[in-house]
Protein backbone atom coordinates (compact mmCIF):
# COMPACT_ATOMS: atom_id res chain seq x y z
CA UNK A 1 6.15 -1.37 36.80
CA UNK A 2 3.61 -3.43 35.01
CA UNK A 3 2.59 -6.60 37.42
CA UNK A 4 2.57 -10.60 36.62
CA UNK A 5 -1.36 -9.90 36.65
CA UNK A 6 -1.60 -6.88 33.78
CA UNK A 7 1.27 -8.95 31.35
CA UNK A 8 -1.25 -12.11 31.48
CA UNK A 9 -4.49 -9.65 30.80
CA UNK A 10 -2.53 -7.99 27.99
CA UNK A 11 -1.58 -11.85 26.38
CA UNK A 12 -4.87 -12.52 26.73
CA UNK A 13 -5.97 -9.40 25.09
CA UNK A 14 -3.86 -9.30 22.08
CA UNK A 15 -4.35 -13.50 21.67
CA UNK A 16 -8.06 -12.45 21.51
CA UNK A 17 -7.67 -9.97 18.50
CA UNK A 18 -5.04 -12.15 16.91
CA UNK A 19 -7.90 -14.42 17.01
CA UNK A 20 -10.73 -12.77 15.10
CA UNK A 21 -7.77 -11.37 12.50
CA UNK A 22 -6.54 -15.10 11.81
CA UNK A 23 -10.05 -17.28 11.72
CA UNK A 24 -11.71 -15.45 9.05
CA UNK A 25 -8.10 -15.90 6.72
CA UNK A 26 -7.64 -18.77 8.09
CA UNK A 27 -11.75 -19.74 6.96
CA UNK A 28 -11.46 -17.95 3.26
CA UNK A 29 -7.17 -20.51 2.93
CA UNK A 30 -9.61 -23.41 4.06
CA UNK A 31 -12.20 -22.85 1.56
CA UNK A 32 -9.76 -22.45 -1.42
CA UNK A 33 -8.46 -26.50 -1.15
CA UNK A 34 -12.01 -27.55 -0.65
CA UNK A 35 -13.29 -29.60 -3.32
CA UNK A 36 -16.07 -27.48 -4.70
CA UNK A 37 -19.29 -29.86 -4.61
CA UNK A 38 -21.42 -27.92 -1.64
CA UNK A 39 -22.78 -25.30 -3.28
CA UNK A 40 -22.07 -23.11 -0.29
CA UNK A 41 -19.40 -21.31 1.76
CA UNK A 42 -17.76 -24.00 4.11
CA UNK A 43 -15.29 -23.68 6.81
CA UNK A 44 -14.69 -27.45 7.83
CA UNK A 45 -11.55 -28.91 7.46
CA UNK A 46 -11.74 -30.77 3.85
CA UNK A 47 -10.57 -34.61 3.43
CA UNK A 48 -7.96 -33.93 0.51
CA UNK A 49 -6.50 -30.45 -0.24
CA UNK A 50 -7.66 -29.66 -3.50
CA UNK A 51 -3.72 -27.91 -4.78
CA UNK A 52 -5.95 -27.22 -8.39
CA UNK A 53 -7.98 -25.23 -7.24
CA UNK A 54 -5.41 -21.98 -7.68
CA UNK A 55 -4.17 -23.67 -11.21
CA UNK A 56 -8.06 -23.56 -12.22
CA UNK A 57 -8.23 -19.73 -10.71
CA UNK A 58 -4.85 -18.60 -12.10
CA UNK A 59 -5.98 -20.26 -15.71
CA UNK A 60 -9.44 -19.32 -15.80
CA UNK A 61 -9.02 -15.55 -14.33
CA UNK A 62 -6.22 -14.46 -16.36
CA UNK A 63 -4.30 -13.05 -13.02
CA UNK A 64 -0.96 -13.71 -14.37
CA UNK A 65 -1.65 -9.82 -17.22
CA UNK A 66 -3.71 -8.58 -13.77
CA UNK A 67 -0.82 -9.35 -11.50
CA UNK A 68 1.99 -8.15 -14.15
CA UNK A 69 -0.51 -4.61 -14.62
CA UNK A 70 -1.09 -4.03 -10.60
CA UNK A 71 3.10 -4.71 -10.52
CA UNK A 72 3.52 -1.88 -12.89
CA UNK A 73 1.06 0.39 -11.44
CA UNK A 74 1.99 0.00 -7.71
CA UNK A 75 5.98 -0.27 -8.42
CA UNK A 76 5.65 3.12 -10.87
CA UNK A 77 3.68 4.90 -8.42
CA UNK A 78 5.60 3.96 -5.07
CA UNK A 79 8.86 5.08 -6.88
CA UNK A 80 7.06 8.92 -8.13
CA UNK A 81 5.50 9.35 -4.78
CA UNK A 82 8.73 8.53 -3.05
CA UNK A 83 11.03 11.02 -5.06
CA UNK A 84 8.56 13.53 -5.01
CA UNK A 85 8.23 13.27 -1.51
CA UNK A 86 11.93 13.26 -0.52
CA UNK A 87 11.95 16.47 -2.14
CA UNK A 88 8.97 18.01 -1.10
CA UNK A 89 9.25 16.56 2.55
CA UNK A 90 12.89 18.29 2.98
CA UNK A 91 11.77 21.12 1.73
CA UNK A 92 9.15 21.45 4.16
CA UNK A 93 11.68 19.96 7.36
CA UNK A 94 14.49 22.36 6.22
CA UNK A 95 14.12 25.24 4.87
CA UNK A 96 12.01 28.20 5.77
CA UNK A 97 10.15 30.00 2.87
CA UNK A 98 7.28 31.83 2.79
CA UNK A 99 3.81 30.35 3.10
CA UNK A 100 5.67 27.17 4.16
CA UNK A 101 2.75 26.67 6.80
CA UNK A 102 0.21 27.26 4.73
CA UNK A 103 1.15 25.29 1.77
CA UNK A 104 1.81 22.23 3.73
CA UNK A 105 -1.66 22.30 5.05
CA UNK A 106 -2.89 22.92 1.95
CA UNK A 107 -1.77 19.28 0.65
CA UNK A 108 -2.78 18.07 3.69
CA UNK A 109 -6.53 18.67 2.46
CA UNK A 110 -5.38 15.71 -0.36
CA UNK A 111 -5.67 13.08 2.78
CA UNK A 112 -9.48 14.17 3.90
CA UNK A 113 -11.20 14.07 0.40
CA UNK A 114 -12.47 10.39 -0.26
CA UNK A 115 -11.73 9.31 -4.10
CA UNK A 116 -15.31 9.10 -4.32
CA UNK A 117 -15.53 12.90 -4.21
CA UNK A 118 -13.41 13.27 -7.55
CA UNK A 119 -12.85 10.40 -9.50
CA UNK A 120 -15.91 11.36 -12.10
CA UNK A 121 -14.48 15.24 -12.82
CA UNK A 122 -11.31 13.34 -12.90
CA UNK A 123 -11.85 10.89 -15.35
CA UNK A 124 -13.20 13.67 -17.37
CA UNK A 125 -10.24 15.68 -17.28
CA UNK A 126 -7.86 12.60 -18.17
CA UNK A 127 -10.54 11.99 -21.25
CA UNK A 128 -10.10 15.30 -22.45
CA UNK A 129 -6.09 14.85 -22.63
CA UNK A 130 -6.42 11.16 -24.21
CA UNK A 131 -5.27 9.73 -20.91
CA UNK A 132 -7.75 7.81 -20.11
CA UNK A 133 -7.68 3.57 -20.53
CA UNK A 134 -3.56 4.21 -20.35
CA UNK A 135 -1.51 3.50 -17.97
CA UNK A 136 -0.38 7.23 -16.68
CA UNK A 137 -4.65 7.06 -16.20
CA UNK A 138 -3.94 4.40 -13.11
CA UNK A 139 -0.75 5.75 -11.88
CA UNK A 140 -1.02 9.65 -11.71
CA UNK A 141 -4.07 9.48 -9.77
CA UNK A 142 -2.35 7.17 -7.14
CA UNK A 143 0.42 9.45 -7.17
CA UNK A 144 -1.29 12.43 -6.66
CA UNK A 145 -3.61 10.46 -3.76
CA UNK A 146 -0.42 9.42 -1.96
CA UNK A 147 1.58 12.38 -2.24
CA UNK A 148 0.07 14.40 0.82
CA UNK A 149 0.71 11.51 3.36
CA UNK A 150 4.32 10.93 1.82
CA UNK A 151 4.94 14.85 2.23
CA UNK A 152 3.73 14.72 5.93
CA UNK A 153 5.33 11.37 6.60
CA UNK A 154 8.54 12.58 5.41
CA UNK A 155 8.58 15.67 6.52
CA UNK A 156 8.17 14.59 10.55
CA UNK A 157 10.92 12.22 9.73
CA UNK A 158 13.67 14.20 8.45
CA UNK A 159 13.05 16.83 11.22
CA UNK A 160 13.84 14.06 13.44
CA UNK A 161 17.24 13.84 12.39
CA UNK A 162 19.58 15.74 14.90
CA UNK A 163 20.60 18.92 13.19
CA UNK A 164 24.20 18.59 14.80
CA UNK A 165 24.96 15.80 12.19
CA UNK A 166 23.24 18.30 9.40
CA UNK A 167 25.03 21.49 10.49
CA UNK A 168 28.42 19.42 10.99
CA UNK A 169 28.18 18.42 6.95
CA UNK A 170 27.54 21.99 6.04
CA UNK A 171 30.40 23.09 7.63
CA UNK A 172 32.61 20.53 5.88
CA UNK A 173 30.67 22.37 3.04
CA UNK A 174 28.23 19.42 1.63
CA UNK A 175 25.61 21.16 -0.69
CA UNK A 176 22.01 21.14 -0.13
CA UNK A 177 21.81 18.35 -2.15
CA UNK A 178 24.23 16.27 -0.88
CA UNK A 179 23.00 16.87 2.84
CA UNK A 180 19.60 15.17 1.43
CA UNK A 181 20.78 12.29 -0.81
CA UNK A 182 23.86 11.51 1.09
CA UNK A 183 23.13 11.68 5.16
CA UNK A 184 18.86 12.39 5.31
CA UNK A 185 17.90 9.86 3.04
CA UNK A 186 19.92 6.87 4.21
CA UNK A 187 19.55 7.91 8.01
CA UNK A 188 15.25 7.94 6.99
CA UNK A 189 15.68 4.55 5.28
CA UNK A 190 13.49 2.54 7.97
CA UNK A 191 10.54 5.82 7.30
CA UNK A 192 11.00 5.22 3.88
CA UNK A 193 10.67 1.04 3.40
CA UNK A 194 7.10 1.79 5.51
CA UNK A 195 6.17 4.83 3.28
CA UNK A 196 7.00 2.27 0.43
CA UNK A 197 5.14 -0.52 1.82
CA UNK A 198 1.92 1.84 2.80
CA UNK A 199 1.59 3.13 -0.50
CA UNK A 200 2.10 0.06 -2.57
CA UNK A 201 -0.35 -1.52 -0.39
CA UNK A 202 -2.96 0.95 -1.73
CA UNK A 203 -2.18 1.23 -5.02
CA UNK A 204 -2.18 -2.52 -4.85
CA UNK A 205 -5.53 -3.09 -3.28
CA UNK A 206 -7.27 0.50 -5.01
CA UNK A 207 -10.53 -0.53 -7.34
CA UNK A 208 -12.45 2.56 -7.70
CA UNK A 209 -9.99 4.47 -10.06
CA UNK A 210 -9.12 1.50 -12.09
CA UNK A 211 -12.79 0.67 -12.03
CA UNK A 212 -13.38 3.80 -13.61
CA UNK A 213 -10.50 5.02 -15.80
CA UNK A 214 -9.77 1.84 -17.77
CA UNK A 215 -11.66 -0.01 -19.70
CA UNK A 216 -9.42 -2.46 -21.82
CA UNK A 217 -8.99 -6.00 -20.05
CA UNK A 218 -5.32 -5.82 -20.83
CA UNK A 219 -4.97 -2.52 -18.23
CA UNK A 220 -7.59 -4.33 -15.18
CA UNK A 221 -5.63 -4.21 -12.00
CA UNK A 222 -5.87 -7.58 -9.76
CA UNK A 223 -8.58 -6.55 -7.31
CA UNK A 224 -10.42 -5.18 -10.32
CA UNK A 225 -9.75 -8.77 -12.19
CA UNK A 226 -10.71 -10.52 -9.56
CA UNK A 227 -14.05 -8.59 -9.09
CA UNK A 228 -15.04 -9.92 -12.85
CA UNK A 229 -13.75 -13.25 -12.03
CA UNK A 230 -16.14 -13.36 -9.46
CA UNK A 231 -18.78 -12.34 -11.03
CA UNK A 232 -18.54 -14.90 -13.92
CA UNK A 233 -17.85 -17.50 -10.99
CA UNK A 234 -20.77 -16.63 -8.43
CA UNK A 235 -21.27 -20.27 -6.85
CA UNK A 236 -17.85 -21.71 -7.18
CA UNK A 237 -16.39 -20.81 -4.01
CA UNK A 238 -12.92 -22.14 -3.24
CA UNK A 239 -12.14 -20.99 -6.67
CA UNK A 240 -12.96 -17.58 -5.51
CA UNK A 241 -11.02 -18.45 -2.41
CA UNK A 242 -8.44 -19.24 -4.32
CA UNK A 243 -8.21 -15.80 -6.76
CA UNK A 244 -8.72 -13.70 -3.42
CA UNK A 245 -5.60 -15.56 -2.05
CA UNK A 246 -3.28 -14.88 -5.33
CA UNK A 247 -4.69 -11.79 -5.40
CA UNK A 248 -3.34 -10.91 -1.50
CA UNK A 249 -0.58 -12.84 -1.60
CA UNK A 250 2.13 -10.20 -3.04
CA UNK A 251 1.39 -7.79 -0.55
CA UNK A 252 1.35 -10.33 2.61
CA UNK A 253 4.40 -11.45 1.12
CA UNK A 254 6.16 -8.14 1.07
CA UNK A 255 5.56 -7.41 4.33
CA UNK A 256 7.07 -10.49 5.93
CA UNK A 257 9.87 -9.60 4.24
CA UNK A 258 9.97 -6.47 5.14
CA UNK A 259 8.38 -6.29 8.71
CA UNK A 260 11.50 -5.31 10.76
CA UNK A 261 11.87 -2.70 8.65
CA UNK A 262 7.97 -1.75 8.52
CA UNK A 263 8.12 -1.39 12.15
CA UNK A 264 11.10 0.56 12.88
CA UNK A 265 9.57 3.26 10.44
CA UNK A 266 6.25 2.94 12.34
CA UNK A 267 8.34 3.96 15.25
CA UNK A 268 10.63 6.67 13.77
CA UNK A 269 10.55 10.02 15.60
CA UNK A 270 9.31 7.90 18.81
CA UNK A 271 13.26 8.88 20.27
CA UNK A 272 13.86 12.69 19.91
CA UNK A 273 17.73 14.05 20.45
């Protein structure tokens, strides 16, 4: 049983992390209603909150085609990894086929090689088929990077599932197919909204690949936007502030929206039959 004692060290613990998370946000939200006459970085409290300062960024940096373009892209490629890894994921969790071992290790390998290792070959290959500058040249590497962990994520949930409530539809002779859309995918749903959430937070936040594979300024991604925003706006720092915070804000939205739901899938499989 955990003592008075422990509960106040563990408070006292997590207050202290909580604390180094929130100051530096709470620093970069205090910086963006500054009035911008310093020259410098500043962290005090300003006089008068300075509401332009994200007009000015949201005018200036063009966010609104980045924002609409990093919708597309992380929407597109949260909905392609997610079908693909229903499928593959019960595939792996019910059936037994040869190889089945082997091949699921084998895309496993897709979660230990950096982007850095293969987004120049890559862009090569999508040259050579046209693809590159388009949008299938942002979303089909995501996919593809986001695939392995949706197979593996998937996979441990479904065999969570107890197979009395899988065996007691096939007797009442529900198809393969049915089993998965109708009882395994609404059972998974909490696995699923975090699987959703994980991946559209790094589609949402990726720069490298967009960095590289596009080129037109209708096709930059936010983070990518925001990167040439800053570099045409080196000194002015709360309107930098400011971009970084509409940049962040769609995903820190999300997920206090969709936090009880982000948690329960964190804990999924915790409970076994």
């Amino acid at each position: 049983m955990i003592t008075r004692r422990e509960k106040a060290v563990n408070y006292a613990v997590l207050c202290l992390f909580a604390a180094l998370s929130v100051f530096p946000l709470l620093g970069v939200a205090v910086s963006s209603l500054s009035n911008d006459t310093s020259g410098s970085a500043s962290f005090a409290w300003p006089r008068h909150l300075n509401w332009a300062n994200f007009t000015e960024a949201w005018s200036r940096g063009h966010f609104s085609h980045y924002l609409l373009t990093s919708a597309v892209v992380a929407v597109s490629t949260v909905a392609i990894s997610g079908v693909l890894g229903i499928l593959a994921g019960y595939a792996f969790a019910a059936f037994d086929f040869p190889g089945r071992s082997v091949l699921f290790y084998v895309m496993l390998i897709g979660l230990m090689v950096p982007e850095e290792a293969f987004v120049i070959p890559l862009y090569f290959d999508l040259r050579d088929y046209g693809l590159t500058d388009t949008y299938a040249a942002l979303i089909l590497p995501q996919v593809a990077q986001s695939l392995g962990f949706a197979v593996f994520w998937l996979r441990n949930a479904f065999r969570t599932i107890p197979r009395s409530v899988v065996e007691a539809a096939r007797i009442d002779g529900a198809s393969d197919w049915r089993v998965l859309w109708r009882i395994i995918v609404p059972t998974s749903r909490p696995a699923l909204v975090t699987l959703a959430m994980l991946v559209f937070m790094w589609t949402w936040n990726a720069f490298l690949l967009p960095l590289v594979m596009v080129q037109s300024e209708s096709l930059r991604t936010a983070p990518l936007g925001l990167a040439f925003f800053q570099g045409a706006h080196t000194t002015q720092f709360s309107l930098l502030a400011a971009a970084a915070i509409i940049v962040a804000l769609p995903v820190v939205v999300l997920y206090l929206f969709m936090q009880r739901h982000f948690i329960a899938g964190m804990l999924t499989g915790a409970v076994k039959e």
